[in-house]
C-alpha atoms as a PDB file:
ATOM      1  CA  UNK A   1       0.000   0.000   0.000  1.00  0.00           C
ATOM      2  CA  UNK A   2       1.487   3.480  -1.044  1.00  0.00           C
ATOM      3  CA  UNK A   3       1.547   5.942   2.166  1.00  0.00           C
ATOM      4  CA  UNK A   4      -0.227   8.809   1.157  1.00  0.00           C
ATOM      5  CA  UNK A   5       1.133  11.864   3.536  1.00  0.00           C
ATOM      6  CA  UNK A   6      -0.504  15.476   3.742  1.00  0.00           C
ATOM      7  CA  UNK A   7       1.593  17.620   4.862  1.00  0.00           C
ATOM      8  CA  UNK A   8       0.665  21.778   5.691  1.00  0.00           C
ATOM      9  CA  UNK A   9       3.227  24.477   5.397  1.00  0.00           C
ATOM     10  CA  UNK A  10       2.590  28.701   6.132  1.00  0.00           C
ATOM     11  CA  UNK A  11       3.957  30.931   4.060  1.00  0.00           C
ATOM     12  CA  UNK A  12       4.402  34.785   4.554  1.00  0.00           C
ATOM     13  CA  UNK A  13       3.828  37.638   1.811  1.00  0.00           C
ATOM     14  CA  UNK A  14       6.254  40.295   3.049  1.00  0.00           C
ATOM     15  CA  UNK A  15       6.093  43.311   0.881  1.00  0.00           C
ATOM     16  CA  UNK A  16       7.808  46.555   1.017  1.00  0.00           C
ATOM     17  CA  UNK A  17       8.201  49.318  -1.457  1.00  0.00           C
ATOM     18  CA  UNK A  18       6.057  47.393  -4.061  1.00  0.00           C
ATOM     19  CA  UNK A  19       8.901  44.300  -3.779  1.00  0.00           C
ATOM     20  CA  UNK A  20       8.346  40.971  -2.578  1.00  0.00           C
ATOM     21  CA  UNK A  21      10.737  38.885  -0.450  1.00  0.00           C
ATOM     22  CA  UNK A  22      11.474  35.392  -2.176  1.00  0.00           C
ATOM     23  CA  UNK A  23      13.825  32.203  -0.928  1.00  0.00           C
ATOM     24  CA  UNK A  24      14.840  29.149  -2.281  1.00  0.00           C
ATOM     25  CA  UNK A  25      15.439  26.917  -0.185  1.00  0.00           C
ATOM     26  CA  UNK A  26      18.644  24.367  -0.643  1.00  0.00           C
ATOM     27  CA  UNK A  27      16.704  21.275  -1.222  1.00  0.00           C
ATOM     28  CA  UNK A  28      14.447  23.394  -3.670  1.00  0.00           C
ATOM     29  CA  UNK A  29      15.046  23.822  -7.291  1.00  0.00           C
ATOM     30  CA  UNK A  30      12.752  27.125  -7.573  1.00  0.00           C
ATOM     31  CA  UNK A  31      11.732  30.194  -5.587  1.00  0.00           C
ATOM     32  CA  UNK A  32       9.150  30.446  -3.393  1.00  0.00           C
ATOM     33  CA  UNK A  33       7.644  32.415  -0.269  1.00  0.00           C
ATOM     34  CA  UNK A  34       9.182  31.991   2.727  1.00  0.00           C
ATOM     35  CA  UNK A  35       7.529  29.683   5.602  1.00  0.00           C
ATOM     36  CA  UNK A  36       7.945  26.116   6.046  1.00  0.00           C
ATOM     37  CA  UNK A  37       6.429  22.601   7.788  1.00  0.00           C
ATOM     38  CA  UNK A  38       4.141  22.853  10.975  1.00  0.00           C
ATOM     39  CA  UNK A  39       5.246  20.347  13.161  1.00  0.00           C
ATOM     40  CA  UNK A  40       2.993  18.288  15.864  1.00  0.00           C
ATOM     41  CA  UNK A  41       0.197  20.767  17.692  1.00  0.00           C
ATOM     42  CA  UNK A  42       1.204  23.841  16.362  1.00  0.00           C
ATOM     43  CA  UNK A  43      -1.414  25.992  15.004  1.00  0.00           C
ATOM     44  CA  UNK A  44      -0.839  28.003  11.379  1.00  0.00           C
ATOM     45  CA  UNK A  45      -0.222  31.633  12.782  1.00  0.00           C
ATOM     46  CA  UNK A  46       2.644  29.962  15.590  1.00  0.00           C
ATOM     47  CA  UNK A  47       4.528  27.986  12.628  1.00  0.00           C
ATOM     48  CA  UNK A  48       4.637  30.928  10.566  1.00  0.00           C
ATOM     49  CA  UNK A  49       6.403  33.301  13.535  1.00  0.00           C
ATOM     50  CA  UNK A  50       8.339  29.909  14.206  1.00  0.00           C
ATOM     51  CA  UNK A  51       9.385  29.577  10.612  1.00  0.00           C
ATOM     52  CA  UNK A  52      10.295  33.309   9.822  1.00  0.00           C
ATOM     53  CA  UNK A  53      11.869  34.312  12.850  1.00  0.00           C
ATOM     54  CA  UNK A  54      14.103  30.788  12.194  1.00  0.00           C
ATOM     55  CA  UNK A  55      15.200  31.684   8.317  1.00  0.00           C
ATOM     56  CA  UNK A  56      14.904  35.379   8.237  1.00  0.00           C
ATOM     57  CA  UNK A  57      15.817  36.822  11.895  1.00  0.00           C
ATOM     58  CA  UNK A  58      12.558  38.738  12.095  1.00  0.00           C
ATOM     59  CA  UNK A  59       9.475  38.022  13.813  1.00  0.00           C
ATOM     60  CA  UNK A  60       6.265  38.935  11.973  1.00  0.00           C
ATOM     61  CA  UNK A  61       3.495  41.125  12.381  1.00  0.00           C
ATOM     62  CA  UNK A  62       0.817  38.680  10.995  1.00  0.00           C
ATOM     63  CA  UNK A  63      -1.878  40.301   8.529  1.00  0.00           C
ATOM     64  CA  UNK A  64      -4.557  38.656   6.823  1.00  0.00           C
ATOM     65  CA  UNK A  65      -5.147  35.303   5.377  1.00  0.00           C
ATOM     66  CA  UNK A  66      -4.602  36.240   1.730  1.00  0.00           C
ATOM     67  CA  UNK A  67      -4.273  32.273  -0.364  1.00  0.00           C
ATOM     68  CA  UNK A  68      -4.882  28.555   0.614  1.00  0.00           C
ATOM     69  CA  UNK A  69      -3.153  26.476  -2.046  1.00  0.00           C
ATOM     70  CA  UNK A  70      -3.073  22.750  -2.784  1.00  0.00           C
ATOM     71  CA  UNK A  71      -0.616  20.911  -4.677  1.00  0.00           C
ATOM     72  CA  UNK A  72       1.254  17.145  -5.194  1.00  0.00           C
ATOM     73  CA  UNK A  73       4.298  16.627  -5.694  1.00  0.00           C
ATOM     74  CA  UNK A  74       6.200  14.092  -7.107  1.00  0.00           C
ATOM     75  CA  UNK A  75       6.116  11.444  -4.198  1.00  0.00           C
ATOM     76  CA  UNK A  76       2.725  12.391  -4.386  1.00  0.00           C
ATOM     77  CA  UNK A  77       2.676  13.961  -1.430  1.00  0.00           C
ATOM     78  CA  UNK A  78      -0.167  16.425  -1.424  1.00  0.00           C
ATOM     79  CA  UNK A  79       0.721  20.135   0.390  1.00  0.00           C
ATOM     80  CA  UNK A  80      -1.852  22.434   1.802  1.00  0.00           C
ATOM     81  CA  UNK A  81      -0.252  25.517   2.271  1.00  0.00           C
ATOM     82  CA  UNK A  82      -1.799  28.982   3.975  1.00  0.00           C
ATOM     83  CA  UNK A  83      -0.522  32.280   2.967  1.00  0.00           C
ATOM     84  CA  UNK A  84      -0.426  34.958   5.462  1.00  0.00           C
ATOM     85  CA  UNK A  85       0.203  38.954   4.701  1.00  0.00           C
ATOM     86  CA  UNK A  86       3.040  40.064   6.953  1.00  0.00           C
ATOM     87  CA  UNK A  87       2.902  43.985   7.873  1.00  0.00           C
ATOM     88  CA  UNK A  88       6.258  44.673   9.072  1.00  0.00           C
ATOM     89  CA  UNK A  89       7.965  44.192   5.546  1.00  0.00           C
ATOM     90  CA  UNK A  90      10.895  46.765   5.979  1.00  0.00           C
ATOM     91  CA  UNK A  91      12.302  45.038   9.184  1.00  0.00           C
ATOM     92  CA  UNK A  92      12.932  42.203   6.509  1.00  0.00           C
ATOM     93  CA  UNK A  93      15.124  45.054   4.459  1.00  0.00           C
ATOM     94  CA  UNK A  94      18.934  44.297   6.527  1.00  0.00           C
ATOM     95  CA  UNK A  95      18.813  40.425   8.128  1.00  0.00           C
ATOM     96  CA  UNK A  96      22.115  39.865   7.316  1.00  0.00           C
ATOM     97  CA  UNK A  97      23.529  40.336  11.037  1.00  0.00           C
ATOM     98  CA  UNK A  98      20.373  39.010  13.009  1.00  0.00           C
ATOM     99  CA  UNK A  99      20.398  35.277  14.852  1.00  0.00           C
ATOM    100  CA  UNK A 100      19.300  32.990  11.956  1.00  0.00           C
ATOM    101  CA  UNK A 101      18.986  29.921  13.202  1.00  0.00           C
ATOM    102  CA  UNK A 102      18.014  28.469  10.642  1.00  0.00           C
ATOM    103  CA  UNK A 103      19.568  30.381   7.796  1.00  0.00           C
ATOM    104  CA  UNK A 104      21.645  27.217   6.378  1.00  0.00           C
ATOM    105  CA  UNK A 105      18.113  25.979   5.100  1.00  0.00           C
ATOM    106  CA  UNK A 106      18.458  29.246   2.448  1.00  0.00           C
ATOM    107  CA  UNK A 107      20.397  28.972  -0.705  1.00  0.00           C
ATOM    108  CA  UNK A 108      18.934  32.502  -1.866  1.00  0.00           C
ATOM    109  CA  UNK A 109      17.376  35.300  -0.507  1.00  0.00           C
ATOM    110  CA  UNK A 110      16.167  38.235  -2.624  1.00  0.00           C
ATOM    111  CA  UNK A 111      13.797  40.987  -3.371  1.00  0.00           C
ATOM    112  CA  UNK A 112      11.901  40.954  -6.480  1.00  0.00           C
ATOM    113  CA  UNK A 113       9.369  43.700  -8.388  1.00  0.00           C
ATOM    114  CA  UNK A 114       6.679  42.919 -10.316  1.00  0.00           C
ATOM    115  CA  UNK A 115       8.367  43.675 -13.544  1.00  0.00           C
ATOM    116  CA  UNK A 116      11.365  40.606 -12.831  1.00  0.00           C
ATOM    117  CA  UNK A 117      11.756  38.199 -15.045  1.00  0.00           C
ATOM    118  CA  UNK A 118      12.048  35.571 -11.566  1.00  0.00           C
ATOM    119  CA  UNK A 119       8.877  33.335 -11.754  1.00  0.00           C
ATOM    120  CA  UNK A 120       8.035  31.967  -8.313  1.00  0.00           C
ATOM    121  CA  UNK A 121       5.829  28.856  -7.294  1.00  0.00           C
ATOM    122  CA  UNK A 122       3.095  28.474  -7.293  1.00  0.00           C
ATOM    123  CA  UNK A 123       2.545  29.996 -10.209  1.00  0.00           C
ATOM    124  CA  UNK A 124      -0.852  31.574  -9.754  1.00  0.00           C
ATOM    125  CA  UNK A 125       0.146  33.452  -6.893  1.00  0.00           C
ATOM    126  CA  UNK A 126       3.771  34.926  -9.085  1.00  0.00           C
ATOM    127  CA  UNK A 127       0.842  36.226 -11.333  1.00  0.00           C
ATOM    128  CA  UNK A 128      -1.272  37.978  -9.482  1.00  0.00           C
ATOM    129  CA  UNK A 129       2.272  39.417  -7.691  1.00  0.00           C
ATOM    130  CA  UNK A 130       3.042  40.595 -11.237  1.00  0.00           C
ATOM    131  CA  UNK A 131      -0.566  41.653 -11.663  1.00  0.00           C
ATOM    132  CA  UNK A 132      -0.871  43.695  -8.721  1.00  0.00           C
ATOM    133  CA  UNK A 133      -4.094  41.528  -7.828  1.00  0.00           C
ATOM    134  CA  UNK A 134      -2.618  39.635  -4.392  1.00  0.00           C
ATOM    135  CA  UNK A 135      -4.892  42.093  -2.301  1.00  0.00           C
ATOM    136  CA  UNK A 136      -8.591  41.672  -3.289  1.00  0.00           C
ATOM    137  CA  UNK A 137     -10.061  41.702   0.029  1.00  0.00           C
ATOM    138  CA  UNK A 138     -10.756  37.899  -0.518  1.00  0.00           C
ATOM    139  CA  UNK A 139      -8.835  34.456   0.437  1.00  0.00           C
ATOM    140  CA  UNK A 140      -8.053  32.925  -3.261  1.00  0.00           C
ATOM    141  CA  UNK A 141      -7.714  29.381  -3.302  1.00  0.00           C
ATOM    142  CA  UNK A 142      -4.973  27.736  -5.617  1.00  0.00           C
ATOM    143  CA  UNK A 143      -5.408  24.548  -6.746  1.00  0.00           C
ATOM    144  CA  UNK A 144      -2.155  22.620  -8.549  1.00  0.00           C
ATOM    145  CA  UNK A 145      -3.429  19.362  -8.322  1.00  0.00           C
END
């Protein structure tokens, strides 16, 4: 029988000065938001402070819920992931001497504009970044799978 895992990750929207923070991570082959795994009895809005604070040095000011997305990948593992707006973008600006715990996870870190030619996954949410249509007022659901 094939083990069939669901797995739920956070992922934070930081935003300043019209530019959005993207990572890859090392065991990643393309750029994404920054967040990660909740781990055993940990609730959404705790993993993403957890998760940020680890890879980034900063800990969030938590906005709105802003996209659920759903995805498999090629284990066929299936992801739900929650997207959060974080409101303190410009502490994000100079991490480079804050405790990172977890920095070793990131193999890039960078700042992007709409106009980039850096795509992001998943892709519905790098085109409504390059739309200028992530705020609507409503939680979008993505669905990769």
């Amino acid at each position: 029988m094939d083990n069939k895992n669901i797995i739920i990750k956070v992922r934070g929207i930081i935003i300043y000065d019209n530019k959005l923070l993207i990572v890859k991570h090392k065991q990643s082959s393309f750029m994404a938001l920054p967040g990660g795994h909740l781990e055993y009895r940990e609730d959404v809005l705790t993993c993403l402070k957890r998760e940020l604070v680890e890879e980034l040095g900063v800990e969030p000011e938590i906005g709105k819920l802003l996209y659920i997305s759903t995805f498999m990948d090629s284990k066929k593992d299936e992801y739900v992931e929650f997207f959060f707006e974080v409101k303190n973008g410009g502490s994000y600006l100079n991490i480079d001497g804050l405790e990172r715990t977890h920095a070793h996870e990131l193999a890039e870190i960078i700042w992007i504009s709409p106009s980039d030619n850096i795509e992001m996954l998943p892709k519905q949410f790098d085109k409504d970044f390059k739309n200028n249509k992530i705020f609507t007022g409503e939680v979008k659901f993505i669905n990769e799978l």
